[in-house]
Protein backbone atom coordinates (compact mmCIF):
# COMPACT_ATOMS: atom_id res chain seq x y z
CA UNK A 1 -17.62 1.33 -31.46
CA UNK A 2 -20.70 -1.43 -31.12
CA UNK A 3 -22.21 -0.47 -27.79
CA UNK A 4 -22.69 -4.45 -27.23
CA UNK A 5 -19.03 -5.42 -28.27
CA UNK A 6 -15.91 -4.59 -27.43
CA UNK A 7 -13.68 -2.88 -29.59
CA UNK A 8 -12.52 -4.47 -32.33
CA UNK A 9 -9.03 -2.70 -32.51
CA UNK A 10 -8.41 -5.07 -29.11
CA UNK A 11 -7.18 -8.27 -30.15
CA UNK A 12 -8.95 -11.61 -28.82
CA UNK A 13 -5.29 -12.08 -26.52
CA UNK A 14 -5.57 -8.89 -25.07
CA UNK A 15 -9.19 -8.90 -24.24
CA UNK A 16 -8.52 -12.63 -22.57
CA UNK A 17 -5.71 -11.00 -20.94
CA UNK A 18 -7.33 -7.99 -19.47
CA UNK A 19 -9.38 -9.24 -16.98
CA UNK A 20 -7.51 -11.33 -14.92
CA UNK A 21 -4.70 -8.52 -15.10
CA UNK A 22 -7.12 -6.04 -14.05
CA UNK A 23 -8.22 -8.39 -11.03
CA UNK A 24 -4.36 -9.03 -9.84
CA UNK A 25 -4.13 -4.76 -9.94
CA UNK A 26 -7.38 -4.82 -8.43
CA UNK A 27 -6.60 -7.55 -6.05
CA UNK A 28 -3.12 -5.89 -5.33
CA UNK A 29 -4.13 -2.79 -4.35
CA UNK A 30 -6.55 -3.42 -1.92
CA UNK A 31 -4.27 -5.26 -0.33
CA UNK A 32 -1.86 -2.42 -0.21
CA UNK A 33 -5.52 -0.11 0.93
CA UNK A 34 -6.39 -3.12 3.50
CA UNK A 35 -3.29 -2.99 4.91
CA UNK A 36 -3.89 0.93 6.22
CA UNK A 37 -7.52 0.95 7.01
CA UNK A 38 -7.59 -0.89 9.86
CA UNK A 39 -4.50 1.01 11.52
CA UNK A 40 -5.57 4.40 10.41
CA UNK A 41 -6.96 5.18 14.00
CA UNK A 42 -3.91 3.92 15.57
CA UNK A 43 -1.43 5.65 13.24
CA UNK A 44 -3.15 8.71 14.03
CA UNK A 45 -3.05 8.21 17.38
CA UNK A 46 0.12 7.90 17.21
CA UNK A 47 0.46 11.62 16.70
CA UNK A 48 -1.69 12.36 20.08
CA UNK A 49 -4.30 12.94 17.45
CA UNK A 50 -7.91 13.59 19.00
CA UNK A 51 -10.88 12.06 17.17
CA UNK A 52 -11.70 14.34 15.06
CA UNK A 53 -8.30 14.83 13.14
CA UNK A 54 -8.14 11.07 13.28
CA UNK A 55 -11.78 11.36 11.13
CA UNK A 56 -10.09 13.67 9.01
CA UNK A 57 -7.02 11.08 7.87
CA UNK A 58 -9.36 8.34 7.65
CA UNK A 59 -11.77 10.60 5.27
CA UNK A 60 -8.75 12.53 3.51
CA UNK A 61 -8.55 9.45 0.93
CA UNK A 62 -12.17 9.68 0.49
CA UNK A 63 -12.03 13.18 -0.46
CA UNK A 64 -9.64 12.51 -2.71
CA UNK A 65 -11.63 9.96 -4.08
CA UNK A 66 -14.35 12.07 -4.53
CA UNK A 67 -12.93 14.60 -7.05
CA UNK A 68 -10.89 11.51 -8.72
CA UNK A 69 -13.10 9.02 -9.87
CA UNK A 70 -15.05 11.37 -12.77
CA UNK A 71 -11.82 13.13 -13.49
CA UNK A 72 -9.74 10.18 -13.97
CA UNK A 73 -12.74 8.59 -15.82
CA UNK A 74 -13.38 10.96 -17.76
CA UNK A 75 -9.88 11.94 -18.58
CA UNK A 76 -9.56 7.83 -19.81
CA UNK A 77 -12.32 8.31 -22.29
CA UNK A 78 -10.30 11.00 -23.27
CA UNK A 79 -6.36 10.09 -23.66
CA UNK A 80 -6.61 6.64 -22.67
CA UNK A 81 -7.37 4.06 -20.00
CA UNK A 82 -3.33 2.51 -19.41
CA UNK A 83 -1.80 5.97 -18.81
CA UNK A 84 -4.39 6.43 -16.05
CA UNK A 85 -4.07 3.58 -14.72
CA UNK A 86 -0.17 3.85 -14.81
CA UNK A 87 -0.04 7.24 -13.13
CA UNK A 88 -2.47 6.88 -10.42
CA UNK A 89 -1.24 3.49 -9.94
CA UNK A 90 2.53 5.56 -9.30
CA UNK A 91 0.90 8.51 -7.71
CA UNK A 92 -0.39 5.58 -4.75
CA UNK A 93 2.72 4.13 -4.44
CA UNK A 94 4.34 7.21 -3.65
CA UNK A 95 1.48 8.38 -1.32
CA UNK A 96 1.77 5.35 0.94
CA UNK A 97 5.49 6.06 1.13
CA UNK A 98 5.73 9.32 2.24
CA UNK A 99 3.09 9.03 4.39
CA UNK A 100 5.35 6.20 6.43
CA UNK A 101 7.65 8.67 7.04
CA UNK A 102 5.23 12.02 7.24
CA UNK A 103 6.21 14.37 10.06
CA UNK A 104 3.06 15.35 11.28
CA UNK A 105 -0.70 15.22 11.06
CA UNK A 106 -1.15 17.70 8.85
CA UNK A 107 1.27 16.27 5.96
CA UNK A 108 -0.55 12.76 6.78
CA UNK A 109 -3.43 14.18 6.17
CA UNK A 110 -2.30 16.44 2.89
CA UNK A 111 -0.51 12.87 1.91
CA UNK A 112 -3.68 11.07 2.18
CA UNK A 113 -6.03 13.54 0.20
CA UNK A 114 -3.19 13.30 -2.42
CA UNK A 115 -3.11 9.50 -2.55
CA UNK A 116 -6.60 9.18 -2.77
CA UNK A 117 -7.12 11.40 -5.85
CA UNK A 118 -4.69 9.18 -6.94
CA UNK A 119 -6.76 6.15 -6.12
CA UNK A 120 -9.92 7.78 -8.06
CA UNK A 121 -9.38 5.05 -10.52
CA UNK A 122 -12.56 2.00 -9.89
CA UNK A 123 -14.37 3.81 -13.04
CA UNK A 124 -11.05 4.20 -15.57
CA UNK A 125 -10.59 -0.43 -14.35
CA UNK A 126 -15.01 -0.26 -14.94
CA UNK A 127 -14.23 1.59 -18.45
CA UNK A 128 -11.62 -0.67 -19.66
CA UNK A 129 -14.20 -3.74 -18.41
CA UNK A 130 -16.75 -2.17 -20.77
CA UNK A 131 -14.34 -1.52 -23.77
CA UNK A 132 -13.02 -5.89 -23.97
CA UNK A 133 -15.94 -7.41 -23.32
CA UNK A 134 -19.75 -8.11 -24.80
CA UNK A 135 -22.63 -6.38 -23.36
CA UNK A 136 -24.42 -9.80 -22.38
CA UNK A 137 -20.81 -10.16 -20.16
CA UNK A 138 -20.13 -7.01 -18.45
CA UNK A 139 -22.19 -7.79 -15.20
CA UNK A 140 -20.40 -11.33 -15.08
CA UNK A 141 -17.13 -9.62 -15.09
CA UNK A 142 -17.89 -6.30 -13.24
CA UNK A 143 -18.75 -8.76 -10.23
CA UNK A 144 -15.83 -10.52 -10.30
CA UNK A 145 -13.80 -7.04 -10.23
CA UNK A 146 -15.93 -6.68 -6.82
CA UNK A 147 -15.06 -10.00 -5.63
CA UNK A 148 -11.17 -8.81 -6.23
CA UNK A 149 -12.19 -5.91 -4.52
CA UNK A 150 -13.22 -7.72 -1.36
CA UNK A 151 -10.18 -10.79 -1.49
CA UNK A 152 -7.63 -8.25 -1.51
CA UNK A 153 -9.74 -6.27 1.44
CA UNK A 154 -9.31 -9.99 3.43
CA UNK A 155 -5.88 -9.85 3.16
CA UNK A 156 -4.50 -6.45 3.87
CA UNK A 157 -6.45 -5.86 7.07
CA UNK A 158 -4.94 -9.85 8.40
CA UNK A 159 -1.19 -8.80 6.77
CA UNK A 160 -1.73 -4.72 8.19
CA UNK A 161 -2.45 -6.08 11.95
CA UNK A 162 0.49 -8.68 11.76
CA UNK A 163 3.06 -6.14 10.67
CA UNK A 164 2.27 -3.15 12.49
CA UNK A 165 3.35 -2.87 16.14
CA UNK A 166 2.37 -0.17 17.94
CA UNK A 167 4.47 -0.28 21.23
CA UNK A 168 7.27 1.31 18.73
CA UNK A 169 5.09 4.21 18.81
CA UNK A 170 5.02 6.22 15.31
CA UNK A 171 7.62 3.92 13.85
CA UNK A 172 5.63 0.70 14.38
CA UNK A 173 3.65 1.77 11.64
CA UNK A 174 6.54 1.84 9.02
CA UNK A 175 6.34 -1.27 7.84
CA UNK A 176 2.82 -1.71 6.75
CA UNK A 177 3.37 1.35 4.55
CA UNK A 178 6.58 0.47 2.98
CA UNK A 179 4.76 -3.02 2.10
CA UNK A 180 1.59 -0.71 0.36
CA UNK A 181 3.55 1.28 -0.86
CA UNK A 182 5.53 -1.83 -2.60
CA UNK A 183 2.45 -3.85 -3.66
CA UNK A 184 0.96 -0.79 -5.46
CA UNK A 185 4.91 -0.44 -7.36
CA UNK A 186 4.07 -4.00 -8.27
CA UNK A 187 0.45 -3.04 -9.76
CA UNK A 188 2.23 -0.25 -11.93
CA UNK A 189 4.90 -2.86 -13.27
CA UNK A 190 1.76 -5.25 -14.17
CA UNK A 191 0.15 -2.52 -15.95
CA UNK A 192 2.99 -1.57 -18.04
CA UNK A 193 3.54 -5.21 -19.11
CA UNK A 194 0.65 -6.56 -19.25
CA UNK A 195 -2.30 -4.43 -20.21
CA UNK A 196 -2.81 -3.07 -23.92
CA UNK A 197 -4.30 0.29 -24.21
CA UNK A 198 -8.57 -0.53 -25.42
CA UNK A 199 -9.43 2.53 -26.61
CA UNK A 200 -9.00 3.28 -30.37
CA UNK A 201 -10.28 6.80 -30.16
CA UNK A 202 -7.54 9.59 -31.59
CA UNK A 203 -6.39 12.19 -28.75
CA UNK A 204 -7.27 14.82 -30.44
CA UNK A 205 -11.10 13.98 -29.50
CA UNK A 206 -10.88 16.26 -26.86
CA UNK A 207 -14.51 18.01 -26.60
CA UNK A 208 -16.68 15.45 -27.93
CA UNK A 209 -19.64 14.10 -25.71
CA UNK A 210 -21.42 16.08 -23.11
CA UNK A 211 -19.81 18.37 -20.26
CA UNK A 212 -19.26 16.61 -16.45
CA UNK A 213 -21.83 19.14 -15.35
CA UNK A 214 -24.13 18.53 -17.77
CA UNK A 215 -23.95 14.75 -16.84
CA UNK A 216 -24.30 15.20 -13.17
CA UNK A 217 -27.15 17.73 -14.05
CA UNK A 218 -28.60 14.49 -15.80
CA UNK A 219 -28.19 11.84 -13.20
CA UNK A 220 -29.46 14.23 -10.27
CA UNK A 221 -32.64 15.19 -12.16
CA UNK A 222 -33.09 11.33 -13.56
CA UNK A 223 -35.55 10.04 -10.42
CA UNK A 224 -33.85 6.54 -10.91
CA UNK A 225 -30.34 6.76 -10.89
CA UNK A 226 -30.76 10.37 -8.45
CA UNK A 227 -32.64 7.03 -6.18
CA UNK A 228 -29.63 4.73 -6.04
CA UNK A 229 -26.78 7.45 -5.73
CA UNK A 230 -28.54 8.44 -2.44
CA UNK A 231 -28.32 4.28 -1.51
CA UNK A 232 -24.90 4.78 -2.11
CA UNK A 233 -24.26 7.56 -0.19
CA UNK A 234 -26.40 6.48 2.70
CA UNK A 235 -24.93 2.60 2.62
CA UNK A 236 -21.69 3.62 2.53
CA UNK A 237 -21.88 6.57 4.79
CA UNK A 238 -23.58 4.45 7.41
CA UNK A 239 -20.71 1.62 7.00
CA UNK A 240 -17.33 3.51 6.96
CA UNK A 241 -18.36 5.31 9.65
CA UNK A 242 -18.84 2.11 11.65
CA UNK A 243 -15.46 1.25 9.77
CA UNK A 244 -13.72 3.82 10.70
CA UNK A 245 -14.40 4.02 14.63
CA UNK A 246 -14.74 0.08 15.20
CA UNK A 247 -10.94 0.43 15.63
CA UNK A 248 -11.53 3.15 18.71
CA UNK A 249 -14.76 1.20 19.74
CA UNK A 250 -13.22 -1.83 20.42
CA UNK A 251 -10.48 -0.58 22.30
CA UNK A 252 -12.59 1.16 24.62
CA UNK A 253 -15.04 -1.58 24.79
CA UNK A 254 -12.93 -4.57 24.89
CA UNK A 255 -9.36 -3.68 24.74
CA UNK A 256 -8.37 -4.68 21.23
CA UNK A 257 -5.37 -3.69 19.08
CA UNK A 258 -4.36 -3.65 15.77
CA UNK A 259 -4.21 -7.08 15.55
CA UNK A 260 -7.62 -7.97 16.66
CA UNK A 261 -8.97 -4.89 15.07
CA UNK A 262 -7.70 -6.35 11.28
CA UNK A 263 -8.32 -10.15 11.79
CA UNK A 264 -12.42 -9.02 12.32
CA UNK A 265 -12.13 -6.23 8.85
CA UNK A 266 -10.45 -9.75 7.09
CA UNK A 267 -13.20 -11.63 8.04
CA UNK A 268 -15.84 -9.16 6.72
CA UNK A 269 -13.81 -9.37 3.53
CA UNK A 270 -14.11 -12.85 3.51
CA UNK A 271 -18.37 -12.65 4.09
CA UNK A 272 -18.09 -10.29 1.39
CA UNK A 273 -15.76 -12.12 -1.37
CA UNK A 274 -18.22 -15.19 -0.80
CA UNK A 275 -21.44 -13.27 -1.19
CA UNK A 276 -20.24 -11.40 -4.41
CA UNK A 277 -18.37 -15.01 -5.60
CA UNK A 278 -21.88 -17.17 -4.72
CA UNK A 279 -24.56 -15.48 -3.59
CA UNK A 280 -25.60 -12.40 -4.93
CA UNK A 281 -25.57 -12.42 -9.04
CA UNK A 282 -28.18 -15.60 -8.18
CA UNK A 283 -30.22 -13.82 -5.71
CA UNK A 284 -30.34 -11.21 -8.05
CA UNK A 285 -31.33 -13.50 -10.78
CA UNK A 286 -33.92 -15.18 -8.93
CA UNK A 287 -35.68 -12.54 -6.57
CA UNK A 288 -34.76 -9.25 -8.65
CA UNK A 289 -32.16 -6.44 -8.11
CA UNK A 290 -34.59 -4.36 -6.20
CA UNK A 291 -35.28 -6.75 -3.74
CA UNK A 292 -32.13 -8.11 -2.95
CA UNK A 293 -31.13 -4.58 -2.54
CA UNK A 294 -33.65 -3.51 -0.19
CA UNK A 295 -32.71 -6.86 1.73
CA UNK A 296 -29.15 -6.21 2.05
CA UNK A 297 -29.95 -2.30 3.76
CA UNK A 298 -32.63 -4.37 6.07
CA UNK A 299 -29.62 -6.21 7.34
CA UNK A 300 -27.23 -3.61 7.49
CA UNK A 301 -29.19 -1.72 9.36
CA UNK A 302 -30.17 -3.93 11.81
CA UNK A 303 -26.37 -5.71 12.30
CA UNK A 304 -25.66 -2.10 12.90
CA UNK A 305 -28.40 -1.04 15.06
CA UNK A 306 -27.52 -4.99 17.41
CA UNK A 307 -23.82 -3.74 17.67
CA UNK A 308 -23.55 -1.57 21.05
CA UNK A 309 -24.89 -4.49 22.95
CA UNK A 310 -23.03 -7.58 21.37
CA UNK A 311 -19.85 -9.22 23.28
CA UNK A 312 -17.20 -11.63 22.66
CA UNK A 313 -17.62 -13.75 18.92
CA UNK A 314 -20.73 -11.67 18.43
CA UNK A 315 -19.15 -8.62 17.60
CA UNK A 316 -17.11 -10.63 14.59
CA UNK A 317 -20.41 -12.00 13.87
CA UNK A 318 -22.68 -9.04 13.48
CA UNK A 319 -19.89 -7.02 11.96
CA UNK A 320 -19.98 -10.02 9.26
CA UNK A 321 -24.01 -9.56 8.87
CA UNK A 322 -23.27 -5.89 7.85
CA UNK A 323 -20.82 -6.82 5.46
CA UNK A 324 -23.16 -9.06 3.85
CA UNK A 325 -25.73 -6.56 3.53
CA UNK A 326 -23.23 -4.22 2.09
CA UNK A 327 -21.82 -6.47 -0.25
CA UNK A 328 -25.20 -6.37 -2.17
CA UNK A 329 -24.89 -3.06 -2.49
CA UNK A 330 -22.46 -2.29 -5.23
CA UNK A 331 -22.98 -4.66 -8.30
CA UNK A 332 -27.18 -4.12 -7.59
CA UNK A 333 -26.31 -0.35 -7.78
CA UNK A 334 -24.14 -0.54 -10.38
CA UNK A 335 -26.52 -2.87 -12.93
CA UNK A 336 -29.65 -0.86 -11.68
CA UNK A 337 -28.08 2.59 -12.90
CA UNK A 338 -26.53 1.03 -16.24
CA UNK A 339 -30.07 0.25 -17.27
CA UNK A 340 -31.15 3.58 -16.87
CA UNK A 341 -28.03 5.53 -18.10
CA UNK A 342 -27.28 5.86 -22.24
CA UNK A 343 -24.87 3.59 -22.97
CA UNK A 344 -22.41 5.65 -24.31
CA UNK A 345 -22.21 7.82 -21.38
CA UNK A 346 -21.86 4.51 -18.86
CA UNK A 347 -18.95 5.33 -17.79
CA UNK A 348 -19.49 8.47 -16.45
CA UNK A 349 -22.39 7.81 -14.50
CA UNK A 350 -20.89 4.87 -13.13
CA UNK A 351 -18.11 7.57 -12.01
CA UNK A 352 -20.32 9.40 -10.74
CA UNK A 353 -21.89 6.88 -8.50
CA UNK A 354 -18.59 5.85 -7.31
CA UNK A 355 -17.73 9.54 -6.48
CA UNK A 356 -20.86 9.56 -4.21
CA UNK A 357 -19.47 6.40 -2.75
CA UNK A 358 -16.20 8.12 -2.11
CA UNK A 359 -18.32 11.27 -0.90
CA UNK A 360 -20.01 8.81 1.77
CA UNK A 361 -16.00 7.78 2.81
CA UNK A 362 -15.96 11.46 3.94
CA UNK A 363 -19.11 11.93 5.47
CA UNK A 364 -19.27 9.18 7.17
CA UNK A 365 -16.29 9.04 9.24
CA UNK A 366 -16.53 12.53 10.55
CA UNK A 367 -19.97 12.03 11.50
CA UNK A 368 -18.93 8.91 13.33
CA UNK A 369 -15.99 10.45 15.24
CA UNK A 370 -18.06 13.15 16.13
CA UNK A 371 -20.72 11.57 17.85
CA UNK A 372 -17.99 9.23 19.28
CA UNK A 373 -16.29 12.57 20.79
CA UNK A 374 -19.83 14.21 21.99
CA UNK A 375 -22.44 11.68 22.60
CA UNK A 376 -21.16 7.90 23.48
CA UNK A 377 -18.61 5.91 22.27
CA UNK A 378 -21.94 3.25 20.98
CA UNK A 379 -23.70 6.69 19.26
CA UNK A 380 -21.99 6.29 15.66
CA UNK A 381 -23.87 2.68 15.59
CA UNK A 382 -27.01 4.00 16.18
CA UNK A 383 -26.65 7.02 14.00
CA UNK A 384 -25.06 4.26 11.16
CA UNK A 385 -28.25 2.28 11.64
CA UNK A 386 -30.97 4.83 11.15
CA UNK A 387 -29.08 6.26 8.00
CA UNK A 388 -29.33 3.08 5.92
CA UNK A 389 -33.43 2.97 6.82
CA UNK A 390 -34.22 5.40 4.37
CA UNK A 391 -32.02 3.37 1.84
CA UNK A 392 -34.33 0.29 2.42
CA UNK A 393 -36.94 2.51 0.57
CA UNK A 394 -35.05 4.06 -1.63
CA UNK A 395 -33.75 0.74 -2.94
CA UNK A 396 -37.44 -0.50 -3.59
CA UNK A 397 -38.13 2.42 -5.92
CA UNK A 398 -34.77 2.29 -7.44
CA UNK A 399 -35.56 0.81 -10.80
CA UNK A 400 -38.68 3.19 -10.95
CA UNK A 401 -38.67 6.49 -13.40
């Protein structure tokens, strides 16, 4: 296959199909993972949880993730991207499901590590992007899949706070689930009728190409892409940690619910959608990816670092500056490491930077309840704040050898 074009076993229907199918799965299921987030403290809570497990539920998915994305990607380049997509997109529905009705915490929290292997799947949606559509295209349409991303992230958090009520105790969390669990039953259904299989390659291809070790061998010994894997990590451990106890910070600070909690995560998906929509493929354009980059950690960390002492609409507002400066983040990473990785190994890498991503999902929330439990209940936005510094730097040097 042309690495500039897309293959040419896809018809010209089902590459114009593909993307906007792949946005409404996209779209879809981060509803159905918006929905959760914000009442993942709560749920656990629920339990008589203390902080530390509830770090643990909020990071099982995450750890999931982590193992996942390169094994799902790698097993699409393999067999195929649709019957990845199918069965993760199945093994999520059922995950949300029986985690409505687990018992306990500890089957929450196996149910959880379960459905996010299952969710491991941003690199298999990144290698069917890269299979349909010209080289001169893909960072067009890979930003689009982020702006998906971030729409269906303002929507589940809003729909999650409505529908949950938490006065029923455990039970008042039922009904977010069920409608997760639903939505990502939908994204299966779409898949199955709408999205043609793009890759042309015979199954019995099984051992061509380079090991998964000897690719991450590559990528942590290449100074570049080694560069913006650790601005991933730090970025995104700094900002689900501050995602994961705003929930418990704002209850203690200013007595907010569920409710509350997910109308401020929908209106950081909101800042984020229009940044990815408007903003940042033009910055980009303008100023350079390294720049814009190192920007977007500058105000991270400093939204961050302002949070323990803001009140009232400033909270919203500073929480919205964060999400701004993370929103660069992902397509700048992304681009930056496809110009240094070969491109018939794109996929990978780009698996492996989201598996560093999901990595961070871990870290960062039991560093965050931690420090919450020990130190202060401001500590985890002070510690969030001085991890993204070094990711300033980092992000300056990131399209350096």
């Amino acid at each position: 296959m042309d690495a500039k074009n897309p293959d040419p076993t896809v018809s010209d229907g089902a590459q114009a199909a593909a993307l906007p199918t792949l946005l409404a799965v996209i779209f879809v299921n981060l509803v159905g993972f918006g929905i959760v987030v914000p009442l993942l403290p709560f749920y656990a809570q629920s339990f008589h949880a203390p902080a530390w497990q509830m770090a643990l539920i909020f990071s099982a998915y995450a750890m999931g993730a982590f193992f996942g994305e390169p094994f799902w990607g790698r097993m699409s380049d393999r067999i195929g991207r649709k019957p990845i997509l199918i069965s993760t997109v199945c093994g999520n529905c059922l995950c949300y499901l029986a985690l409505a009705f687990a018992p306990n915490i500890t089957i929450a929290f196996l149910v959880r590590l379960i459905g996010g292997m299952a969710s491991g799947n941003a690199s298999v949606i990144q290698g069917y992007i890269a299979d349909v559509t010209p080289e001169e295209k893909r960072t067009g349409r890979m930003s689009y899949l982020s702006a998906a991303y971030n729409l269906g992230f303002i929507v589940g958090p809003a729909l999650g706070g409505l529908l949950a009520h938490p006065s029923a105790g455990h039970d008042g969390f039922r009904i977010p689930l069920i409608v997760a669990s639903s939505l990502a039953g939908i994204c299966a259904i779409g898949i199955v009728l709408f999205v043609k299989e793009s890759r042309s390659h015979p199954h019995h291809e099984f051992d061509d190409g380079p090991t998964r070790w000897a690719v991450l061998g590559r990528a942590l010994t290449h100074p570049g892409i080694a560069r913006l894997m650790a601005v991933t990590f730090l970025a995104g451990s700094a900002f689900m940690g501050v995602e994961f106890v705003f929930g418990l910070w704002s209850a203690a600070r200013f007595h907010w619910g569920p409710r509350e909690v997910g109308l401020a995560f929908a209106v950081v998906g909101v800042v984020a959608a229009v940044c990815q929509i408007f903003l940042i493929g033009r910055l980009s354009e303008r100023f350079g990816e390294r720049r814009v980059l190192a920007a977007g950690m500058f105000l991270t960390a400093a939204a961050i670092g302002l949070q323990p002492v803001a009140h009232g609409v400033g909270v919203v507002v500073l929480l919205g500056i964060s999400a701004l400066g993370q929103s660069v983040a992902w397509p700048n990473v992304s681009s930056l490491i496809s110009r240094h990785a070969e491109t018939e190994h794109q996929g990978q890498y780009q698996g492996l930077n989201n598996a560093t991503g999901a990595l961070a999902r871990l870290t960062g929330p039991l560093a965050s309840g931690f420090v919450f439990t020990s130190l202060s209940v401001d500590a985890p936005f002070y510690l969030a704040g001085l991890l993204v510094l070094p990711a300033i730097f980092l992000a300056v040097r990131g399209a350096g050898n």
